[in-house]
PDB file of N, CA and C in Angstrom:
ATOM      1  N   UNK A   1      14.494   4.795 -10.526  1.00  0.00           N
ATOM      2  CA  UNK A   1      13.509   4.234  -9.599  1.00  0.00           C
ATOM      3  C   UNK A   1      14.226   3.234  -8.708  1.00  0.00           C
ATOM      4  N   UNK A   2      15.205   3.633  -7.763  1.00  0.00           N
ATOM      5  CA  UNK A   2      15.789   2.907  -7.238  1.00  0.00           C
ATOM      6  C   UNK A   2      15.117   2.265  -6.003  1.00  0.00           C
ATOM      7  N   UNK A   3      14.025   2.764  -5.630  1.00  0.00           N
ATOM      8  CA  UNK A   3      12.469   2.009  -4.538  1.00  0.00           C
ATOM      9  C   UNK A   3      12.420   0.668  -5.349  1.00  0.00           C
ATOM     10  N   UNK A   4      13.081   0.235  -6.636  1.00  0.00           N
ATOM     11  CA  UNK A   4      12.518  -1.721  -6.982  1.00  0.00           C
ATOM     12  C   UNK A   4      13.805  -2.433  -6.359  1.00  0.00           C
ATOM     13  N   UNK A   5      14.928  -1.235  -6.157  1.00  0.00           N
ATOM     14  CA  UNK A   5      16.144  -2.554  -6.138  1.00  0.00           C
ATOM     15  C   UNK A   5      16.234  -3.547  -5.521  1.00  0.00           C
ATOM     16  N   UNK A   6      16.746  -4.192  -5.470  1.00  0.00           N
ATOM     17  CA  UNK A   6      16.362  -5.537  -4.245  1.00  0.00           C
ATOM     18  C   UNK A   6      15.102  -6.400  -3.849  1.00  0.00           C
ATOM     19  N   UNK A   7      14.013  -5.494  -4.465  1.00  0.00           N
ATOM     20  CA  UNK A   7      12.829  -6.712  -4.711  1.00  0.00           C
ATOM     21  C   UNK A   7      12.349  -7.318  -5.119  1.00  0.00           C
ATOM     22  N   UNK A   8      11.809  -8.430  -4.389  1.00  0.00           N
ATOM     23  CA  UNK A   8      11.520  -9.598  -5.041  1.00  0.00           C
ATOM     24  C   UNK A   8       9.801  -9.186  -5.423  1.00  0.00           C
ATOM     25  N   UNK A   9       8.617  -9.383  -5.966  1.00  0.00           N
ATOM     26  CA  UNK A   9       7.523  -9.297  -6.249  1.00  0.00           C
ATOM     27  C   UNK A   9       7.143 -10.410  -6.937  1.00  0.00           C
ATOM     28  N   UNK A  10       5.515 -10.537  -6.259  1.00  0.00           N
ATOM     29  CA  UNK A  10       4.573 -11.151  -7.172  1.00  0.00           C
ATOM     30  C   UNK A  10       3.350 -10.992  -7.748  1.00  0.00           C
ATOM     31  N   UNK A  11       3.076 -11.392  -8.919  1.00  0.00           N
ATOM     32  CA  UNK A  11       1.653 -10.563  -9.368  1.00  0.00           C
ATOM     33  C   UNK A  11       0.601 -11.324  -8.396  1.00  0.00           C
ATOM     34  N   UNK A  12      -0.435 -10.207  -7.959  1.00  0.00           N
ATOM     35  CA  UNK A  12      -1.677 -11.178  -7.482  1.00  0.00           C
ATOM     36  C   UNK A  12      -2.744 -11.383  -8.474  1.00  0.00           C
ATOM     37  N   UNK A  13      -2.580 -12.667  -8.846  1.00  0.00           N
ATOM     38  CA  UNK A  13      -3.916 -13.065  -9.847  1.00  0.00           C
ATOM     39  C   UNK A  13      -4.153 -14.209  -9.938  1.00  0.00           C
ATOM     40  N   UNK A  14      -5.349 -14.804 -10.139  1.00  0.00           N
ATOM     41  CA  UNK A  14      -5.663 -16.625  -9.760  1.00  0.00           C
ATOM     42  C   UNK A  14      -4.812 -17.230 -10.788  1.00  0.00           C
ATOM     43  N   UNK A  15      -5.010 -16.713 -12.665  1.00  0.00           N
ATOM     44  CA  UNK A  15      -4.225 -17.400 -13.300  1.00  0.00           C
ATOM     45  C   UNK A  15      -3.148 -16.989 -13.780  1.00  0.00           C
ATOM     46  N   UNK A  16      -2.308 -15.986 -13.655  1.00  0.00           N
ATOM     47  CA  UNK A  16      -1.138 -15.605 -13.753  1.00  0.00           C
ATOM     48  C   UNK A  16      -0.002 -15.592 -13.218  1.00  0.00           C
ATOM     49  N   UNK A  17       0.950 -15.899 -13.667  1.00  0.00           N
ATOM     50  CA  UNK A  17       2.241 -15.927 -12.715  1.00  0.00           C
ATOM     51  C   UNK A  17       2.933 -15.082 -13.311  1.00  0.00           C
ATOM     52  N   UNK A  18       3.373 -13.682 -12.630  1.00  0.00           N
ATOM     53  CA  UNK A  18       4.678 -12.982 -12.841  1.00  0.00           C
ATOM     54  C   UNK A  18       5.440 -12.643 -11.448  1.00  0.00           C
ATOM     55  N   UNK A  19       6.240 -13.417 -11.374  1.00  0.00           N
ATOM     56  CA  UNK A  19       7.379 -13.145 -10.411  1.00  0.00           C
ATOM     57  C   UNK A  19       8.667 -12.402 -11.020  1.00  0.00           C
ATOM     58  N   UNK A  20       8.748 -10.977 -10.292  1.00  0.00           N
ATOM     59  CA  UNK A  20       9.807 -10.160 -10.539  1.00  0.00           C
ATOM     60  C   UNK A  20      11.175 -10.157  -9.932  1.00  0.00           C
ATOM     61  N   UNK A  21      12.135 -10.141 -10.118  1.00  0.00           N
ATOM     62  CA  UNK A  21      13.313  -9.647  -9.045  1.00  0.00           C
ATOM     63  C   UNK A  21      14.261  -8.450  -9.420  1.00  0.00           C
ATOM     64  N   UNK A  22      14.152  -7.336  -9.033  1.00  0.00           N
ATOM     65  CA  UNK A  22      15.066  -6.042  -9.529  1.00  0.00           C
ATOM     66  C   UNK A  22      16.278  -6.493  -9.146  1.00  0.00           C
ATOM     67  N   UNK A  23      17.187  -6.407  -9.882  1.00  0.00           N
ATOM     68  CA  UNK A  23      18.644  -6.444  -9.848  1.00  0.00           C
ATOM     69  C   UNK A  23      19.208  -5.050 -10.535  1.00  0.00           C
ATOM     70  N   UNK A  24      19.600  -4.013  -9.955  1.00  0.00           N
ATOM     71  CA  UNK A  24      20.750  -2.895 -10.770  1.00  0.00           C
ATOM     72  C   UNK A  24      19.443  -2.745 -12.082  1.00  0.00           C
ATOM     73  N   UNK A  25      20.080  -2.850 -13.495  1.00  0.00           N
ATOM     74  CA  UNK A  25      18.871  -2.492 -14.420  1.00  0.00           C
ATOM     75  C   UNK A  25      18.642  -4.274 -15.132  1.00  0.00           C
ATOM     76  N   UNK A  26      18.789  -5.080 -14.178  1.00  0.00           N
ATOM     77  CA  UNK A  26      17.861  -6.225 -14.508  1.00  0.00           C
ATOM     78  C   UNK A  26      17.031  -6.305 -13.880  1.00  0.00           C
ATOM     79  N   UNK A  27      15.751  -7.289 -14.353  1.00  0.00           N
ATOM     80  CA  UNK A  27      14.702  -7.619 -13.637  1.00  0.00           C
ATOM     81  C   UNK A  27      14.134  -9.395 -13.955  1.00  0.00           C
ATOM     82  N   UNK A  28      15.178 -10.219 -12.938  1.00  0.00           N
ATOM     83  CA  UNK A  28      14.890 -12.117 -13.346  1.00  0.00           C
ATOM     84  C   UNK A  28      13.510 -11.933 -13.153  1.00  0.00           C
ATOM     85  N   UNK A  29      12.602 -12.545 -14.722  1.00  0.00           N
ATOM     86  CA  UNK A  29      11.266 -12.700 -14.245  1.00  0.00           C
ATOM     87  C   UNK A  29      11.125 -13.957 -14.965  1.00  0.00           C
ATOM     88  N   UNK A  30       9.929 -14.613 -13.605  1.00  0.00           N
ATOM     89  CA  UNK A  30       9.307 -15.823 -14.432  1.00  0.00           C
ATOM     90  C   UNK A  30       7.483 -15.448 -14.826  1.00  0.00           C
ATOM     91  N   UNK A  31       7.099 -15.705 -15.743  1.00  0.00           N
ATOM     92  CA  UNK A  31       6.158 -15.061 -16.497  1.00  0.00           C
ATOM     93  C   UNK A  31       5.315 -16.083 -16.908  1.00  0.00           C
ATOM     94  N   UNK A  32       3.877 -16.308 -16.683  1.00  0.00           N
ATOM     95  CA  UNK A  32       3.573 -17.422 -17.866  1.00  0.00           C
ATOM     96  C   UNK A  32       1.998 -17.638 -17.074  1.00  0.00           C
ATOM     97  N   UNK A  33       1.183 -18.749 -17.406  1.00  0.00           N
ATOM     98  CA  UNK A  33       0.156 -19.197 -17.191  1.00  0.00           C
ATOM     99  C   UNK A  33       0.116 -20.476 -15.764  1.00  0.00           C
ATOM    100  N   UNK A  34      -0.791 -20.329 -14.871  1.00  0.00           N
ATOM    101  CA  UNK A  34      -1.062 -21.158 -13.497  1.00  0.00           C
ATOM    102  C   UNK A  34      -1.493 -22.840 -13.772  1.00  0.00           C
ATOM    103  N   UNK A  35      -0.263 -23.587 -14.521  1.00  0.00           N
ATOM    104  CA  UNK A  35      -0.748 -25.296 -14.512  1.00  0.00           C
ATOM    105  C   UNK A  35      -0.494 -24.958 -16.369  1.00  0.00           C
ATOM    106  N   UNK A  36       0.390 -24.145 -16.750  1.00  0.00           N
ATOM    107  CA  UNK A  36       0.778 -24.206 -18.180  1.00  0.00           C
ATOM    108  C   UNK A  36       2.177 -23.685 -18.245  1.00  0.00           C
ATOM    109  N   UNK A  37       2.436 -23.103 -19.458  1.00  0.00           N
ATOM    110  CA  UNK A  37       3.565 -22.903 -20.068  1.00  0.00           C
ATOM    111  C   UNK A  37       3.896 -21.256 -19.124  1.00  0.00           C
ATOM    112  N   UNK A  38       5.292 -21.598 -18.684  1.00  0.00           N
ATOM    113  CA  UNK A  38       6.148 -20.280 -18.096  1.00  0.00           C
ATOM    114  C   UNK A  38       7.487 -20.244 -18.702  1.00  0.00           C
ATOM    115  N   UNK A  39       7.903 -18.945 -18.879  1.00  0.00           N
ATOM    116  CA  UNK A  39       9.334 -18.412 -19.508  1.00  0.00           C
ATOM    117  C   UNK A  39       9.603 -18.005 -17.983  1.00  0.00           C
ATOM    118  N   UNK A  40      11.012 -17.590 -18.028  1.00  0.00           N
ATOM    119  CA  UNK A  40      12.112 -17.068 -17.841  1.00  0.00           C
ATOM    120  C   UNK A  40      12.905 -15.980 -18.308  1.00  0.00           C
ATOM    121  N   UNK A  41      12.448 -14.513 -18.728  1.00  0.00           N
ATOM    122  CA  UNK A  41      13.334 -14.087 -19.261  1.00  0.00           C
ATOM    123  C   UNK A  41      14.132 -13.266 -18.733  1.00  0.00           C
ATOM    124  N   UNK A  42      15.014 -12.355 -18.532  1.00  0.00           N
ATOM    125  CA  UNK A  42      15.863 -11.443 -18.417  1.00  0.00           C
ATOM    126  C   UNK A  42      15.220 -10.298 -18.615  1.00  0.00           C
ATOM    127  N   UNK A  43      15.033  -9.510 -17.786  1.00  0.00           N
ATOM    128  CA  UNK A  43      14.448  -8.130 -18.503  1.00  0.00           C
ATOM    129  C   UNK A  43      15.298  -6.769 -18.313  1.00  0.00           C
ATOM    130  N   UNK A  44      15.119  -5.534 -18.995  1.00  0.00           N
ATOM    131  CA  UNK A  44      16.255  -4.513 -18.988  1.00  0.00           C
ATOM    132  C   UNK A  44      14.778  -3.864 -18.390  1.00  0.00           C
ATOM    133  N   UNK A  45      15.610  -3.000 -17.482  1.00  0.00           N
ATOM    134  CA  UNK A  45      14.591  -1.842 -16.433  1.00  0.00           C
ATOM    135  C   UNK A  45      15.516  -0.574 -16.835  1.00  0.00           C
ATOM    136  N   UNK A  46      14.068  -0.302 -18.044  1.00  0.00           N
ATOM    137  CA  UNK A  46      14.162   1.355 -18.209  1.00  0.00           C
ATOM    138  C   UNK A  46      13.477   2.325 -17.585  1.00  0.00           C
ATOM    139  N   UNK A  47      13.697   3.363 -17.041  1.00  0.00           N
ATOM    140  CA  UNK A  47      13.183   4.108 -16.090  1.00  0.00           C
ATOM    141  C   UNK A  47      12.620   5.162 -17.338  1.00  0.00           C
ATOM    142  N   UNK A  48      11.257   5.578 -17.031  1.00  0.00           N
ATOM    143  CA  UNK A  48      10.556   6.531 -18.168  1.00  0.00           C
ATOM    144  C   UNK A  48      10.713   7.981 -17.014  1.00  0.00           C
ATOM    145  N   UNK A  49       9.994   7.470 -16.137  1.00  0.00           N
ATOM    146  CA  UNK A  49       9.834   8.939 -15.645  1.00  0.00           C
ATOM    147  C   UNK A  49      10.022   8.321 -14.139  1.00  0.00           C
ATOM    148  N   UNK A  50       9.832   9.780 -12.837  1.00  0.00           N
ATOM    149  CA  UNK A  50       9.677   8.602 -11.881  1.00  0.00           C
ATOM    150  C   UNK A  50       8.488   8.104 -11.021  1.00  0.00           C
ATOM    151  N   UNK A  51       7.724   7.950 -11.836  1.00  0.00           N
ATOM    152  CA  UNK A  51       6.813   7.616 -11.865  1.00  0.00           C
ATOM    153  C   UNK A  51       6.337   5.897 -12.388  1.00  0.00           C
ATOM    154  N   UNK A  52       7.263   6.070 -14.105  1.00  0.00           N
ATOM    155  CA  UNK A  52       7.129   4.795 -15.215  1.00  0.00           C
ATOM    156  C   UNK A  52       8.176   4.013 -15.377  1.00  0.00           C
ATOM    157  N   UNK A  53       8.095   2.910 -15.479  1.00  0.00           N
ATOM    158  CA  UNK A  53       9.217   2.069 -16.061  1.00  0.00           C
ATOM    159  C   UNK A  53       8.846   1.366 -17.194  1.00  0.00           C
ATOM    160  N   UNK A  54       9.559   1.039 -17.502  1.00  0.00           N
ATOM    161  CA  UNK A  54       9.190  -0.185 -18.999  1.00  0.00           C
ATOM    162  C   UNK A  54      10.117  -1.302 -18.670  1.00  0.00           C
ATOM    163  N   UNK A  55      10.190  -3.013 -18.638  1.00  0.00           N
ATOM    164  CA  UNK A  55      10.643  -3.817 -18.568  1.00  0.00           C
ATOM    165  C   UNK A  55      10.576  -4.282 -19.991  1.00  0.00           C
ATOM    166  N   UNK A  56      11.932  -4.306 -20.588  1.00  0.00           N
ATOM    167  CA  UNK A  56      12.084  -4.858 -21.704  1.00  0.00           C
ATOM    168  C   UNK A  56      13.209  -6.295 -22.249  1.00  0.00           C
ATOM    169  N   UNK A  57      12.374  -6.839 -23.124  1.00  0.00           N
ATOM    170  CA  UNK A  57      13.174  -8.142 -23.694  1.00  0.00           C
ATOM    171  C   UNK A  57      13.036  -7.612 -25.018  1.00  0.00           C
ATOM    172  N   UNK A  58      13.756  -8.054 -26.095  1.00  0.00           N
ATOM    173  CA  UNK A  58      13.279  -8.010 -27.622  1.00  0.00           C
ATOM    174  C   UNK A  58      12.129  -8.014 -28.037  1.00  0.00           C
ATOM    175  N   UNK A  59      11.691  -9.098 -27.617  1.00  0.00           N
ATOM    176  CA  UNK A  59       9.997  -8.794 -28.036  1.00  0.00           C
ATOM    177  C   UNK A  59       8.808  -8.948 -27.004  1.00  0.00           C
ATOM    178  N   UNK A  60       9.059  -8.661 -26.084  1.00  0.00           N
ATOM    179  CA  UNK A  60       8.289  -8.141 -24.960  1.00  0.00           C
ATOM    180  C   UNK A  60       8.334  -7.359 -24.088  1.00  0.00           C
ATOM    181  N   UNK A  61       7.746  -6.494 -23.673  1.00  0.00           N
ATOM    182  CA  UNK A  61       7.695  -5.442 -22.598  1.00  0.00           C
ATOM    183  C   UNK A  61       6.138  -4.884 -21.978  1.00  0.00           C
ATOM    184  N   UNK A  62       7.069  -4.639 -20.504  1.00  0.00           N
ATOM    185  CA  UNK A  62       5.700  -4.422 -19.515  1.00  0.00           C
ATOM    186  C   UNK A  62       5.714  -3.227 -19.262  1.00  0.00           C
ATOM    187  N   UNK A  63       4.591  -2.396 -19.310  1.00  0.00           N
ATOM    188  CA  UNK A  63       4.967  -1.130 -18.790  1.00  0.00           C
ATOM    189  C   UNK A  63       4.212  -0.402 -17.510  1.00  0.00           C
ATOM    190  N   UNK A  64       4.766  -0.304 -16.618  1.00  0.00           N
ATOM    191  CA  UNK A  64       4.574   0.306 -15.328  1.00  0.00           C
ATOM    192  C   UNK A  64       4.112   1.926 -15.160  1.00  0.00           C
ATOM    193  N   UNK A  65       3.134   2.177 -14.898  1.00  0.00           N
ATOM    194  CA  UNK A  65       2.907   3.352 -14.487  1.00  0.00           C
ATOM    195  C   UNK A  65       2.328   4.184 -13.058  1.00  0.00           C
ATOM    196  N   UNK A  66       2.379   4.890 -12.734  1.00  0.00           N
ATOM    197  CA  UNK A  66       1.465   5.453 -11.612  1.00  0.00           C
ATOM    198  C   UNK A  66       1.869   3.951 -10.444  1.00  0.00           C
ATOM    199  N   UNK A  67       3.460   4.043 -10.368  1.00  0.00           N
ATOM    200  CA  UNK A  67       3.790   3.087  -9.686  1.00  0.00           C
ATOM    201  C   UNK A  67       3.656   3.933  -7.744  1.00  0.00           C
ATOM    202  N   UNK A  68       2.862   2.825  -7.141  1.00  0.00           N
ATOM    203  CA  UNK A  68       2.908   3.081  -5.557  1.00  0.00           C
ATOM    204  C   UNK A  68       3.397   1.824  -4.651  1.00  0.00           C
ATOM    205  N   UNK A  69       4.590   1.970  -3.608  1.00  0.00           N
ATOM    206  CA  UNK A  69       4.772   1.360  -3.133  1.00  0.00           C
ATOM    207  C   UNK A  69       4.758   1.391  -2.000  1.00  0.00           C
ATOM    208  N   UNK A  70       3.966   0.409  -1.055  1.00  0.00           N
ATOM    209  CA  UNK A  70       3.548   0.136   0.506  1.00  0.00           C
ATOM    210  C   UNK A  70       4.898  -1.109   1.043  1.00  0.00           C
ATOM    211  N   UNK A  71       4.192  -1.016   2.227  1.00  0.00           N
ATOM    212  CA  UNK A  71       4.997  -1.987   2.904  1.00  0.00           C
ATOM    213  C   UNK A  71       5.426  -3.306   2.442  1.00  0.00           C
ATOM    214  N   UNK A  72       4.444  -3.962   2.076  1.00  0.00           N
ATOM    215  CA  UNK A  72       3.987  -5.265   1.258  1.00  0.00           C
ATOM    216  C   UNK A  72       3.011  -5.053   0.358  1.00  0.00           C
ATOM    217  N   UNK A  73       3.301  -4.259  -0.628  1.00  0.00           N
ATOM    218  CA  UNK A  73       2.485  -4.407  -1.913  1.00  0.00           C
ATOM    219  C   UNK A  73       3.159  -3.564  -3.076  1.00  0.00           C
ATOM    220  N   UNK A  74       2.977  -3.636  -4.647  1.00  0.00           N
ATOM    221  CA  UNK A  74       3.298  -2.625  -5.567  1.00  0.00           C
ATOM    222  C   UNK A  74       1.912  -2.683  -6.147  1.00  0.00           C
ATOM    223  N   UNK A  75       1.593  -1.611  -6.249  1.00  0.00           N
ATOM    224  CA  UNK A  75       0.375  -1.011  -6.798  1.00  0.00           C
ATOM    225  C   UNK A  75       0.776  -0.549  -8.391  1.00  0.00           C
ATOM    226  N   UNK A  76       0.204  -0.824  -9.177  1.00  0.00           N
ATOM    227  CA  UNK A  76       1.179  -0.056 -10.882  1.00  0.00           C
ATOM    228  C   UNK A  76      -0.536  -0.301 -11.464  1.00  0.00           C
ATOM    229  N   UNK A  77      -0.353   0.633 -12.700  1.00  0.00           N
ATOM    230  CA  UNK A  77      -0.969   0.224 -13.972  1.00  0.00           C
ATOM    231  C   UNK A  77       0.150  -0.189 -14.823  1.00  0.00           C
ATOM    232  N   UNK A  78      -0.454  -1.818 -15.123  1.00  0.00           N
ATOM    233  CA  UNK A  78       0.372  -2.445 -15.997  1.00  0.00           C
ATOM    234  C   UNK A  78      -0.491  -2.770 -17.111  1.00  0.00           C
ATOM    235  N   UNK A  79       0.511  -1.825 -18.284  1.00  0.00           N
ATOM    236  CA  UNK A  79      -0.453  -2.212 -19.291  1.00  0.00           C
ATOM    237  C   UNK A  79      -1.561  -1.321 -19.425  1.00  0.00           C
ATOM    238  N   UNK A  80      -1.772  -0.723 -18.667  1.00  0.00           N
ATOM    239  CA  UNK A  80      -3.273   0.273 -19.045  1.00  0.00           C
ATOM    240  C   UNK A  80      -4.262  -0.292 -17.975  1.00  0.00           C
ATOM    241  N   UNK A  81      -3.764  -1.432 -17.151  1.00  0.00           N
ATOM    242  CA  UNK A  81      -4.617  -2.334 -16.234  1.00  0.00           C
ATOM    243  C   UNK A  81      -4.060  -1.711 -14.717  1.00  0.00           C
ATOM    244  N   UNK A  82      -5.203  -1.536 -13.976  1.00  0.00           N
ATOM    245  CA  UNK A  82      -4.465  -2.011 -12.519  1.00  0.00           C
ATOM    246  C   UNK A  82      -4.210  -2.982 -12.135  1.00  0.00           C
ATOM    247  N   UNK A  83      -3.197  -2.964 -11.644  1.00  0.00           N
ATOM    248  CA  UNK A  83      -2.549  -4.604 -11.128  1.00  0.00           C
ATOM    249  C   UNK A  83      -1.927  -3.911  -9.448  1.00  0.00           C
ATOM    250  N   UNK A  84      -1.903  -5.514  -9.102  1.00  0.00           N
ATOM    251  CA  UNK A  84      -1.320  -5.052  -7.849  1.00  0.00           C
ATOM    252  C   UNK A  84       0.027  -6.321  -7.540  1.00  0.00           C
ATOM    253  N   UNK A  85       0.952  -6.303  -7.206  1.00  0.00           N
ATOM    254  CA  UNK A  85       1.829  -7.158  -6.954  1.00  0.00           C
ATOM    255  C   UNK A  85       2.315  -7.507  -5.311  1.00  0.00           C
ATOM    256  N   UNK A  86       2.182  -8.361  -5.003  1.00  0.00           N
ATOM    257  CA  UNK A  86       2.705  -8.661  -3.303  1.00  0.00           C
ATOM    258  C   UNK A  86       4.207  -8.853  -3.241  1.00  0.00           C
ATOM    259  N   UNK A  87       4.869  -7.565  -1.982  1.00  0.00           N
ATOM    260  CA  UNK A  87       6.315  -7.420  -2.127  1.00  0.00           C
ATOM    261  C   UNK A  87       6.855  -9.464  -1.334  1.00  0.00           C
ATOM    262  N   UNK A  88       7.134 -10.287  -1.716  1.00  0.00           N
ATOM    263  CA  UNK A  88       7.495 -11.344  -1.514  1.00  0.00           C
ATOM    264  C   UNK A  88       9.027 -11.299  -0.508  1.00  0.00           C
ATOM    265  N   UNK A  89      10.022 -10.644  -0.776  1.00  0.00           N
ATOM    266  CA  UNK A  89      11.281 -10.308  -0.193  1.00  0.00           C
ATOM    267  C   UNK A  89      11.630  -8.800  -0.775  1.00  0.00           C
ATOM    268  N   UNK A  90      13.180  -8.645   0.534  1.00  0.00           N
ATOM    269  CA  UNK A  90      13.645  -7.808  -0.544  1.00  0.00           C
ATOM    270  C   UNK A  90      15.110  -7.792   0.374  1.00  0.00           C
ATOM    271  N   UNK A  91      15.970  -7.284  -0.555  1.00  0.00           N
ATOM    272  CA  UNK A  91      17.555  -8.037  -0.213  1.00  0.00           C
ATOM    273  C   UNK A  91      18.295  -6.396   0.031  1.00  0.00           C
ATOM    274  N   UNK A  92      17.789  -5.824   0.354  1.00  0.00           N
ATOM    275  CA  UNK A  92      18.017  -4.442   0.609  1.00  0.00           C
ATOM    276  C   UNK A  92      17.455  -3.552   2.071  1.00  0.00           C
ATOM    277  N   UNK A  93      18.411  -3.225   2.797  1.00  0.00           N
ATOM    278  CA  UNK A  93      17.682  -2.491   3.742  1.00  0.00           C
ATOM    279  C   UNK A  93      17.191  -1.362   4.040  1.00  0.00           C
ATOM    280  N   UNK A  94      16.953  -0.807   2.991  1.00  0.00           N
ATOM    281  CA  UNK A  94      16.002   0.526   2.883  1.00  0.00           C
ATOM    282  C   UNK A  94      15.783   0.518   1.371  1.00  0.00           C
ATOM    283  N   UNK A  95      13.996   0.228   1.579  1.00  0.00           N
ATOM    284  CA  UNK A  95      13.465   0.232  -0.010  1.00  0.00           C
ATOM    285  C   UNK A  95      12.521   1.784  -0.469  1.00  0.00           C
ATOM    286  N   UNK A  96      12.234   2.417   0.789  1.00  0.00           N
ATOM    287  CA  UNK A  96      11.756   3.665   0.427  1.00  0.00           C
ATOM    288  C   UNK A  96      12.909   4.658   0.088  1.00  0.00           C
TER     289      UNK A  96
END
């Protein structure tokens, strides 16, 4: 799924913060609650299909499906949820 490389993303949600950044098969994310506790972790970007990914740490992982990407937006079911993420940057000049 080489359409994440170079982007930066953010989740849209009042109390959530997940900010993504694809790097090669990393993904720097900061993760956590809006006026509480946020991590930092490192995540490994496994590609399922091309369609799915899974972002994994030891004991956490996100999983991406029925991923669509627009100009400024990622559309995924994360989790079994729709979510939508706003493309924030991206350090690459061709993301389609």
């Amino acid at each position: 799924m080489n359409k994440l490389e170079g982007l930066k993303v953010s989740l849209v949600d009042e109390n959530y913060i997940e900010d993504l950044k694809f790097s090669g098969t990393n993904v720097i994310a900061t993760i956590g609650v809006k006026g509480g506790a946020i991590c930092a972790p490192i995540l490994s970007l496994v590609i399922n299909t091309p369609t799915s990914v899974t972002l994994k740490a030891p004991d956490f992982s996100i999983e991406w499906r029925e991923i669509d990407i627009g100009s400024d937006y990622i559309s995924v079911v994360r989790n079994g949820l729709q979510t939508k993420y706003k493309i924030v940057s991206s350090y690459t000049q061709n993301i389609s």
